[in-house]
N, C-alpha and C. Protein backbone atom coordinates (compact mmCIF):
# COMPACT_ATOMS: atom_id res chain seq x y z
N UNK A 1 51.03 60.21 31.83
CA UNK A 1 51.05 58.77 31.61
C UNK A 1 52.16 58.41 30.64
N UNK A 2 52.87 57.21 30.92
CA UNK A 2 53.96 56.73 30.23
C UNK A 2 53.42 55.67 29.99
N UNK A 3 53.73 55.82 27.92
CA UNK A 3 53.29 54.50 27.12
C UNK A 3 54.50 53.99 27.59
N UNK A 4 53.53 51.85 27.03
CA UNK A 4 54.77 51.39 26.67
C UNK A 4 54.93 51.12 24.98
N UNK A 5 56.10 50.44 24.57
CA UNK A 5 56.12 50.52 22.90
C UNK A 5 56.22 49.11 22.59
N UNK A 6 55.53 48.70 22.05
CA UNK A 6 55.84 47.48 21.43
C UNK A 6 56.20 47.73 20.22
N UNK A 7 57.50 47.03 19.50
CA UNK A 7 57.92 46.77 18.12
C UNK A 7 57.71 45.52 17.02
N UNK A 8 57.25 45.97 16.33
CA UNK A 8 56.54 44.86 15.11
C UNK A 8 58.13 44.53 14.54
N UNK A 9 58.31 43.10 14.28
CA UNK A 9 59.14 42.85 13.52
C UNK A 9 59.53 43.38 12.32
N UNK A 10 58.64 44.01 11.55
CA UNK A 10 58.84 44.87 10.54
C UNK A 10 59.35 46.36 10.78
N UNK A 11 59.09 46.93 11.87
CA UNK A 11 59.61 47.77 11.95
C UNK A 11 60.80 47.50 12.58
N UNK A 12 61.21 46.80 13.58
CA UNK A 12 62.77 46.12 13.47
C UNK A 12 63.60 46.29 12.21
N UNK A 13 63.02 45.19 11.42
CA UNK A 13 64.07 45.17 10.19
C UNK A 13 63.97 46.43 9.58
N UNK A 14 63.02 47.22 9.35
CA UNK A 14 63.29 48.50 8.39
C UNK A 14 64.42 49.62 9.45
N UNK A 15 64.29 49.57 10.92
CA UNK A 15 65.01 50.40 11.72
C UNK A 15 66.42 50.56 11.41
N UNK A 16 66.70 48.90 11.05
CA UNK A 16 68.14 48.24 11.47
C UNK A 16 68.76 48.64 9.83
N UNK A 17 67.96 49.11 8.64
CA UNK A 17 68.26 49.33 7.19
C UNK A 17 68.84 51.42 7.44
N UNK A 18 68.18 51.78 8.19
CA UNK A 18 68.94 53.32 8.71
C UNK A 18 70.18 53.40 9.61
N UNK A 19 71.06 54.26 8.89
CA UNK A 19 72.09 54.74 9.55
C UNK A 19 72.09 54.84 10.84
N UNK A 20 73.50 54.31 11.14
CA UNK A 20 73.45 54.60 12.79
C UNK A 20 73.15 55.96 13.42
N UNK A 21 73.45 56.88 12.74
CA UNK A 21 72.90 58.18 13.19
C UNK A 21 71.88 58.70 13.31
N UNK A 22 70.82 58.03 11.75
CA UNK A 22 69.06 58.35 11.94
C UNK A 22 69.08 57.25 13.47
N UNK A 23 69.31 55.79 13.76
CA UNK A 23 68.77 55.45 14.66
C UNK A 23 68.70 56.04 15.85
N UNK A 24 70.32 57.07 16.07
CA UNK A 24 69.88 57.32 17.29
C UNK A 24 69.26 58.58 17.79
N UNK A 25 68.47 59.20 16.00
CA UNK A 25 67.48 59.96 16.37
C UNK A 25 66.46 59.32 16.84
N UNK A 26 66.15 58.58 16.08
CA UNK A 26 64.83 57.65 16.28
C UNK A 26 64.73 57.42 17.92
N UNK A 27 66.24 56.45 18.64
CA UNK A 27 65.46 56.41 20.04
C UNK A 27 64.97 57.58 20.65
N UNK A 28 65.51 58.87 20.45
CA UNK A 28 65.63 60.09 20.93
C UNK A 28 63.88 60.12 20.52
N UNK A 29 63.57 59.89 19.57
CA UNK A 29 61.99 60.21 19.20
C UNK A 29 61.04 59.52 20.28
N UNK A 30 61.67 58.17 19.97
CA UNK A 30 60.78 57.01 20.60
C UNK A 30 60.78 57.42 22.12
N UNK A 31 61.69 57.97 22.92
CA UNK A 31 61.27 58.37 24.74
C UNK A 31 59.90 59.79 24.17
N UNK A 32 60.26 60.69 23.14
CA UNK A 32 59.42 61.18 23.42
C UNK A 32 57.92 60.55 23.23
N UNK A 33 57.89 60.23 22.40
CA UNK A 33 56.59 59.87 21.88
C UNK A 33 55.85 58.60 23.20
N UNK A 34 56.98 57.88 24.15
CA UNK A 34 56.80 57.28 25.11
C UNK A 34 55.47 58.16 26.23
N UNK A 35 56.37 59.44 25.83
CA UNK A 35 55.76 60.71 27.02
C UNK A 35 55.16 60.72 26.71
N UNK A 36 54.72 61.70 25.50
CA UNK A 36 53.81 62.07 24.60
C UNK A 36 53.56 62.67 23.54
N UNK A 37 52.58 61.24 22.53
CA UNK A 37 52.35 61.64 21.58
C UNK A 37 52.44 62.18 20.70
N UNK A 38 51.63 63.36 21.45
CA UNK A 38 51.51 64.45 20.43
C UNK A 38 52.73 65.81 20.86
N UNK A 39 53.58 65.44 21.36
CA UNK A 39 54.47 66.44 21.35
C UNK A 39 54.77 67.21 19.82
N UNK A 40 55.04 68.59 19.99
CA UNK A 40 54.61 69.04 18.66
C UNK A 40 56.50 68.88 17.96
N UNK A 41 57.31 68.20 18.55
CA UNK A 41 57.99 67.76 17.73
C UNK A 41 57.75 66.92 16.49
N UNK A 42 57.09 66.01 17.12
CA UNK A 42 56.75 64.86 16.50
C UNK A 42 55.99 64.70 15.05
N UNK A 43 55.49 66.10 15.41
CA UNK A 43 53.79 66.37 14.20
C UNK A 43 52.95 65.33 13.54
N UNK A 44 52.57 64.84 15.26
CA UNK A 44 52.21 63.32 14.93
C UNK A 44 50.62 63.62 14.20
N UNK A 45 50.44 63.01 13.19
CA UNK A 45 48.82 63.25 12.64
C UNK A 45 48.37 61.78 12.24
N UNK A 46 46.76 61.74 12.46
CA UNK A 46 45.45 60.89 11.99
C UNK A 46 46.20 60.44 10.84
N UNK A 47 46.65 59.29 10.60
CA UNK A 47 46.78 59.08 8.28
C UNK A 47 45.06 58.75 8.09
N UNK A 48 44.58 59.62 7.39
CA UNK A 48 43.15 59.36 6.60
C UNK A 48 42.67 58.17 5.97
N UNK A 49 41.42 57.81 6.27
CA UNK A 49 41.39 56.12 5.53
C UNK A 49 41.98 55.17 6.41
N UNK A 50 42.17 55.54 7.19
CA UNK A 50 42.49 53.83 7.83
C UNK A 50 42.67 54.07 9.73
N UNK A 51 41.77 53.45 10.24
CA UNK A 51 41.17 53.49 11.78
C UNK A 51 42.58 53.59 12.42
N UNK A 52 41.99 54.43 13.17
CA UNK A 52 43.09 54.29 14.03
C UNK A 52 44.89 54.03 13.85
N UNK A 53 45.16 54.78 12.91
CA UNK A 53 46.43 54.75 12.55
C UNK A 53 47.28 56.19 12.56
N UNK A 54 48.51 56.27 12.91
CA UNK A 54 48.83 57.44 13.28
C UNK A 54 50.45 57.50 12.51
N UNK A 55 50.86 58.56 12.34
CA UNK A 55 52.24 58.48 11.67
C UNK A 55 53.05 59.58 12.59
N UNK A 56 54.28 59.76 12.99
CA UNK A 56 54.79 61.23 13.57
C UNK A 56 56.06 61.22 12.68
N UNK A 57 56.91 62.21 12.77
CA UNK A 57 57.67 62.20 12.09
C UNK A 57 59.29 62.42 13.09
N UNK A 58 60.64 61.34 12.55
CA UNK A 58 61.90 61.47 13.10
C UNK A 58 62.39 62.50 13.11
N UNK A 59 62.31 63.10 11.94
CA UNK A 59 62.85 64.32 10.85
C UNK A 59 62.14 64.75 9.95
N UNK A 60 62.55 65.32 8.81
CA UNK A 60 61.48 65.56 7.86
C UNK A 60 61.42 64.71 6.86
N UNK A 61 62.35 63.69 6.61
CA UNK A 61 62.53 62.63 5.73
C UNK A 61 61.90 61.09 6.10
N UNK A 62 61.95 60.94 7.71
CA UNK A 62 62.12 59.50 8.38
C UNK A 62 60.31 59.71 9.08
N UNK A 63 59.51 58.93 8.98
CA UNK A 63 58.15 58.98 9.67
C UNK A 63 58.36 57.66 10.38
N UNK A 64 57.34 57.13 11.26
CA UNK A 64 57.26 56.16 11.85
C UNK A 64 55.52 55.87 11.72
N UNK A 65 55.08 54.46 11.17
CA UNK A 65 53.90 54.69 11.93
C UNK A 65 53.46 53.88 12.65
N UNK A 66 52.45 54.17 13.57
CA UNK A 66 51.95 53.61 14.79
C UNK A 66 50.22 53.55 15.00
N UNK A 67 50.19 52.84 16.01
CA UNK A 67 48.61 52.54 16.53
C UNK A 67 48.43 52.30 17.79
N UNK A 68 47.36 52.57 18.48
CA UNK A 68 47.79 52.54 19.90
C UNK A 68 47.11 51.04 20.10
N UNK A 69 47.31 50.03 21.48
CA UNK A 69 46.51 49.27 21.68
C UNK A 69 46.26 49.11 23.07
N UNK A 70 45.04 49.01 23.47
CA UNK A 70 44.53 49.20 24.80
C UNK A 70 44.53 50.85 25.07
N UNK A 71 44.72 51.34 26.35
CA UNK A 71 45.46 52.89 26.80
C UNK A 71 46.47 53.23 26.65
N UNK A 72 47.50 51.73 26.60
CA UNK A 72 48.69 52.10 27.43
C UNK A 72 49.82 51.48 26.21
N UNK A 73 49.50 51.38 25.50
CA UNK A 73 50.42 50.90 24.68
C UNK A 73 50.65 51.08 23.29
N UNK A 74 51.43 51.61 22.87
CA UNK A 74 52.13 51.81 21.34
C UNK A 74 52.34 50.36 20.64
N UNK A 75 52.11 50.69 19.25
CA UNK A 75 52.13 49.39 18.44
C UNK A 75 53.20 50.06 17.32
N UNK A 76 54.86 50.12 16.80
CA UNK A 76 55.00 50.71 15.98
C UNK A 76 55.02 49.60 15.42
N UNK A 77 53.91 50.63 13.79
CA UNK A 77 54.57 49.12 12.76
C UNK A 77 55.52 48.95 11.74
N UNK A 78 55.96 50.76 11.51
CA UNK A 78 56.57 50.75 10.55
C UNK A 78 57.68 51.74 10.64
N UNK A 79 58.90 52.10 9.79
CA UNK A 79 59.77 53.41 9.77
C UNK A 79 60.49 53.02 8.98
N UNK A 80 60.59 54.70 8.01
CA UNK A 80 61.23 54.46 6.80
C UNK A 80 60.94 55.85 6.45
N UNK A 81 61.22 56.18 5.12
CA UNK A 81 61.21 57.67 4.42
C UNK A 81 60.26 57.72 4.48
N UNK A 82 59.91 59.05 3.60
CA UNK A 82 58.31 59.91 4.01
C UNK A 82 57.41 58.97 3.04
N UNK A 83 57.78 57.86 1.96
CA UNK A 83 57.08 57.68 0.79
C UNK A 83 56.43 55.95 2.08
N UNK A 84 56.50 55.76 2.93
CA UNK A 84 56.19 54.33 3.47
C UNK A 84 54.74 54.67 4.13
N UNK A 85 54.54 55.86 4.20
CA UNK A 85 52.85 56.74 3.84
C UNK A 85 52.39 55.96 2.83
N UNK A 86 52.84 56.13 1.52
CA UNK A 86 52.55 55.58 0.69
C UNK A 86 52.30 54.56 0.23
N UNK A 87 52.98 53.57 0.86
CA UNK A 87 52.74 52.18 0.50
C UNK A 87 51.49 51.07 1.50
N UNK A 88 51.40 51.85 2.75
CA UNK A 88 50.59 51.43 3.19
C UNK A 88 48.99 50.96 2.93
């Protein structure tokens, strides 16, 4: 099954604050994670404390996080360094 992705305006603007080069890891992420998920590139994991929320990672610096809605669809809301875990 192929998600689709919807993008939160917030994660827009934080995308468009990374180098052109992280971005075009990022799309490279975003087909996978389209496929799937949990590809163990991704080392997509549960974030604890809060339903249904998921984080994977670009690199080891850049995370993204996400939520699914319905079956079929990705919600990203966020991307930025590893500390945007944190602020959530």
């Amino acid at each position: 099954m192929k998600y689709r992705i919807s993008f939160t305006k917030n994660f827009e603007k934080n995308l468009k604050k990374l180098s052109l080069n992280e971005q075009k890891i990022v799309a490279g992420k975003l087909k996978i994670l389209q496929e799937n998920p949990y590809h163990p590139s991704l080392r997509t994991k549960k974030i604890k404390g809060y339903e249904g929320l998921f984080e994977c990672s670009v690199n080891m610096d850049i995370r993204i996080l996400w939520r699914y809605y319905g079956s079929d669809i990705i919600i990203t809301l966020d991307i930025g360094h590893h500390s945007i875990v944190d602020n959530i």
